[in-house]
N, C-alpha and C. Protein backbone atom coordinates (compact mmCIF):
# COMPACT_ATOMS: atom_id res chain seq x y z
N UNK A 1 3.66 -199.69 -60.48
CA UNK A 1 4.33 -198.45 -60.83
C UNK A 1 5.64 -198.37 -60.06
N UNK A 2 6.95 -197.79 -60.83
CA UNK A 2 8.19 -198.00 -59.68
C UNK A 2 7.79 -196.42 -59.34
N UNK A 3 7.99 -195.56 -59.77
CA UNK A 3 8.20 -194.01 -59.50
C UNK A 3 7.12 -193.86 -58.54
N UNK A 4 7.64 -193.08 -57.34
CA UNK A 4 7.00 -192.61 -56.31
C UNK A 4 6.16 -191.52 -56.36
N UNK A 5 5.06 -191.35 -56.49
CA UNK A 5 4.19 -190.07 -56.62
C UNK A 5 4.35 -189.03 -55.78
N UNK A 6 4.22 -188.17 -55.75
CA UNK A 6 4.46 -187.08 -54.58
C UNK A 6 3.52 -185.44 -54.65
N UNK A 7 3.63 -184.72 -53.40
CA UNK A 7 2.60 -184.08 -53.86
C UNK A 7 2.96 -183.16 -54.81
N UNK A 8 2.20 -182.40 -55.23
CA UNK A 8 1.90 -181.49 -56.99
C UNK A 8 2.41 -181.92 -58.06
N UNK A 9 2.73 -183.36 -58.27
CA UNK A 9 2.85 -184.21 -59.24
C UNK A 9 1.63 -184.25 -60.02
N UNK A 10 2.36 -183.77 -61.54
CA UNK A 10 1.48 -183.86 -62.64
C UNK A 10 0.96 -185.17 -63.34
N UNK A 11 -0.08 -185.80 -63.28
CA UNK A 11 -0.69 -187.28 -63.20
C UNK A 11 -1.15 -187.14 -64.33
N UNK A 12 -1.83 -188.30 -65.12
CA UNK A 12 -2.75 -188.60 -66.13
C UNK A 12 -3.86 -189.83 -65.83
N UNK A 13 -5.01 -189.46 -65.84
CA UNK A 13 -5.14 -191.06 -65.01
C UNK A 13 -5.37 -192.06 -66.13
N UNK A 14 -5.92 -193.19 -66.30
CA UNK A 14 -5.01 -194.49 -66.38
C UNK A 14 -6.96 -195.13 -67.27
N UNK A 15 -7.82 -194.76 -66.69
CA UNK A 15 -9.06 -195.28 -66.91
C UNK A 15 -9.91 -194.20 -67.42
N UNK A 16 -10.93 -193.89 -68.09
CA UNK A 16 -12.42 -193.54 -67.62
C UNK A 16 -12.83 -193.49 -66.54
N UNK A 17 -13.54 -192.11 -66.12
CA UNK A 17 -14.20 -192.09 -65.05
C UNK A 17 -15.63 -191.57 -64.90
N UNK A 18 -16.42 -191.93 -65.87
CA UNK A 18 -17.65 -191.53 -66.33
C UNK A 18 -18.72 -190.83 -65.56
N UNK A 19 -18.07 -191.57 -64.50
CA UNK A 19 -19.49 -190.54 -62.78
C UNK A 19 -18.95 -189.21 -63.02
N UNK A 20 -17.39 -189.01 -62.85
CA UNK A 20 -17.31 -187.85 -62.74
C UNK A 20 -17.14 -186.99 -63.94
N UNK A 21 -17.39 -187.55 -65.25
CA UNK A 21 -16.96 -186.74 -66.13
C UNK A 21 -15.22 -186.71 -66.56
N UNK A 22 -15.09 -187.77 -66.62
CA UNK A 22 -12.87 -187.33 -66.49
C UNK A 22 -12.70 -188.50 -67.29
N UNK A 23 -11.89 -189.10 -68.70
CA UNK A 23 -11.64 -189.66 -69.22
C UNK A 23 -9.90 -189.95 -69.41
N UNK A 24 -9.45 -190.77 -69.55
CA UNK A 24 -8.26 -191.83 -69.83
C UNK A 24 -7.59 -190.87 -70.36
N UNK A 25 -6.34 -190.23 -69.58
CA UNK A 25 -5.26 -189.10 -70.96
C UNK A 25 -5.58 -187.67 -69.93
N UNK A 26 -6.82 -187.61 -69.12
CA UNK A 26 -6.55 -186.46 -68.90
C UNK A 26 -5.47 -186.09 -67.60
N UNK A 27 -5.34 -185.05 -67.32
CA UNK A 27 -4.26 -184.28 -66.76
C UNK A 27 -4.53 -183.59 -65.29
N UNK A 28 -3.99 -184.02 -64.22
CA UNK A 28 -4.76 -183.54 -63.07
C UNK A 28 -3.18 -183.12 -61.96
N UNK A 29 -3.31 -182.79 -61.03
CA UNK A 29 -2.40 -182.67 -60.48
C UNK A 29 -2.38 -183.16 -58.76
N UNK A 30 -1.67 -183.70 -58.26
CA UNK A 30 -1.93 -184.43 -56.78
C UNK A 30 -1.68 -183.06 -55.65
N UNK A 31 -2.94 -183.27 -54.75
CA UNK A 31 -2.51 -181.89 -53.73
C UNK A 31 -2.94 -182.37 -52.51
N UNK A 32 -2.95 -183.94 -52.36
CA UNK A 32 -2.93 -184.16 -51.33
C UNK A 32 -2.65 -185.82 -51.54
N UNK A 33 -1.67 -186.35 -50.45
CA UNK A 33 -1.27 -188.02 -50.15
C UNK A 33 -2.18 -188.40 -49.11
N UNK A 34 -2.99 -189.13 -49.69
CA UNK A 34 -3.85 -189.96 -48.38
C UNK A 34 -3.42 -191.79 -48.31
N UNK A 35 -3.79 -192.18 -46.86
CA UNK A 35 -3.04 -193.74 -46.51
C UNK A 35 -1.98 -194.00 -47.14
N UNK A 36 -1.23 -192.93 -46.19
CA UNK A 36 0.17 -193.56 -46.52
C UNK A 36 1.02 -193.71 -47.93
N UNK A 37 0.26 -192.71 -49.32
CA UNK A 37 0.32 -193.37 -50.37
C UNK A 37 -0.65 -194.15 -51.00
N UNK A 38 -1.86 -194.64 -50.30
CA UNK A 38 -2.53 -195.89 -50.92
C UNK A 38 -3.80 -195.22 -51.60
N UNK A 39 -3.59 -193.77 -51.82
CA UNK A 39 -4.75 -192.99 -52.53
C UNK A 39 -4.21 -191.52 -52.14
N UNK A 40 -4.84 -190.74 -53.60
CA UNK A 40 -4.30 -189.31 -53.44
C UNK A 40 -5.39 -188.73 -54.15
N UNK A 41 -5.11 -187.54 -53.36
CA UNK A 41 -6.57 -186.52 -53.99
C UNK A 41 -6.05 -185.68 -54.99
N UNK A 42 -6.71 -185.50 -56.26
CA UNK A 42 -6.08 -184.66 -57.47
C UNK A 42 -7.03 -184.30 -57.72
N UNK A 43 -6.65 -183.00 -58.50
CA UNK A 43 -7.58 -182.04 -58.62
C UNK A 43 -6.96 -181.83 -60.29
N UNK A 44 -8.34 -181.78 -61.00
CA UNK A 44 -8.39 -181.50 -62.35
C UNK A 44 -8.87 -179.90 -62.90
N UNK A 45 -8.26 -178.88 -63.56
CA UNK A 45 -7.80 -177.58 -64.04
C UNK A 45 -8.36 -177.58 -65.18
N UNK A 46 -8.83 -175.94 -65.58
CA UNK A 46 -8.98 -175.70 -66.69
C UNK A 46 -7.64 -174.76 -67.08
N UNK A 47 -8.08 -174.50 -68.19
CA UNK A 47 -6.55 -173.37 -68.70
C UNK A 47 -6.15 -172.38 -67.86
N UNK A 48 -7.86 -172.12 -67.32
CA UNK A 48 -7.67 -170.39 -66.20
C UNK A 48 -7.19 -170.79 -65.09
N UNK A 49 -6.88 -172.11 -64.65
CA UNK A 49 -6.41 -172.53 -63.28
C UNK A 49 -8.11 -172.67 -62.74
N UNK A 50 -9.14 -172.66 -62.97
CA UNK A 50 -10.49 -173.12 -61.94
C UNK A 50 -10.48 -174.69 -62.29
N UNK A 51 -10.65 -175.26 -61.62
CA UNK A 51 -10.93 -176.51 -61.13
C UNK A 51 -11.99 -177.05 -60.84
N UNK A 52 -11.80 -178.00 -61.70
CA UNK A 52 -13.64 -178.40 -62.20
C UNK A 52 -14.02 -179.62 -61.86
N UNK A 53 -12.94 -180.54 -61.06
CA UNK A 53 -12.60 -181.91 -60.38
C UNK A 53 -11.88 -181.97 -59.69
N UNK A 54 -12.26 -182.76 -58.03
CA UNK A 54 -11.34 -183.05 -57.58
C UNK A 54 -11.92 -184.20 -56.93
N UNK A 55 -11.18 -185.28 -56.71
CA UNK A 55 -11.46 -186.55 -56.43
C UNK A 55 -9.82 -187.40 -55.86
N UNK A 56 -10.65 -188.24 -54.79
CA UNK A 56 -9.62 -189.56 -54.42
C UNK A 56 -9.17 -190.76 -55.33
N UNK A 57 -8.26 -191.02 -55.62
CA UNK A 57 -7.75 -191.84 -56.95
C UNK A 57 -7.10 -192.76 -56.15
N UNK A 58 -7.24 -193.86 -56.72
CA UNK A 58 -5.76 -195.11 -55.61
C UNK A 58 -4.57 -195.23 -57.06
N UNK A 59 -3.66 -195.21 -56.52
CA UNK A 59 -2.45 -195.21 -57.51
C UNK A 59 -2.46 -196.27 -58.74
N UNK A 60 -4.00 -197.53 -58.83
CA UNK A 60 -3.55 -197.78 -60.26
C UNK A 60 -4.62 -196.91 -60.96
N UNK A 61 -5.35 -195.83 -60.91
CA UNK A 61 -5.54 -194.75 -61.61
C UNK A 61 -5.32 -193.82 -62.15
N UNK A 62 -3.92 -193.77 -62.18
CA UNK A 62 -3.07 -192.41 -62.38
C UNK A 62 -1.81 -193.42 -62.38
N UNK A 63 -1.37 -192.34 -63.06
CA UNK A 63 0.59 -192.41 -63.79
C UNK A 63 1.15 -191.24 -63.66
N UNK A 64 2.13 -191.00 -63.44
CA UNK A 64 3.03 -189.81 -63.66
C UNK A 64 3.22 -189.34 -65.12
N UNK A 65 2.81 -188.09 -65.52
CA UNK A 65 3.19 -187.22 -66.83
C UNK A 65 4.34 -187.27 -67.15
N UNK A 66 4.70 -188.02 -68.10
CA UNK A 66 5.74 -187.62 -68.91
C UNK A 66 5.76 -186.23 -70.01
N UNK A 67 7.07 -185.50 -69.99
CA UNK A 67 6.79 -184.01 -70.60
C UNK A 67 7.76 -184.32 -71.28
């Protein structure tokens, strides 16, 4: 990935994630940088803003949203 992630960056992740329920396309947002970059914690939203996921991702799980 060239683009630098950063925090409250709007993500999509990249795979299936079947343990947790979260599939390829969906939409999460980063609210925390862990190692340096080498994993970030995002948290996945419903419409009302409650949050129904949040999990550690390593950056080839996620992409930056294009809008």
């Amino acid at each position: 990935m060239t683009n630098k992630l950063s925090l409250l960056d709007v993500v999509t992740l990249t795979e299936d994630l079947p343990e947790h329920q979260l599939w390829s396309g969906q939409v999460g947002t980063i609210v925390e940088i862990l190692a340096d970059g080498g994993a970030f914690e995002v948290e996945f939203s419903d419409r009302e803003g409650r949050v129904y996921a949040a999990l550690g991702v390593t950056p080839g799980t996620i992409n930056a949203a294009a809008f």
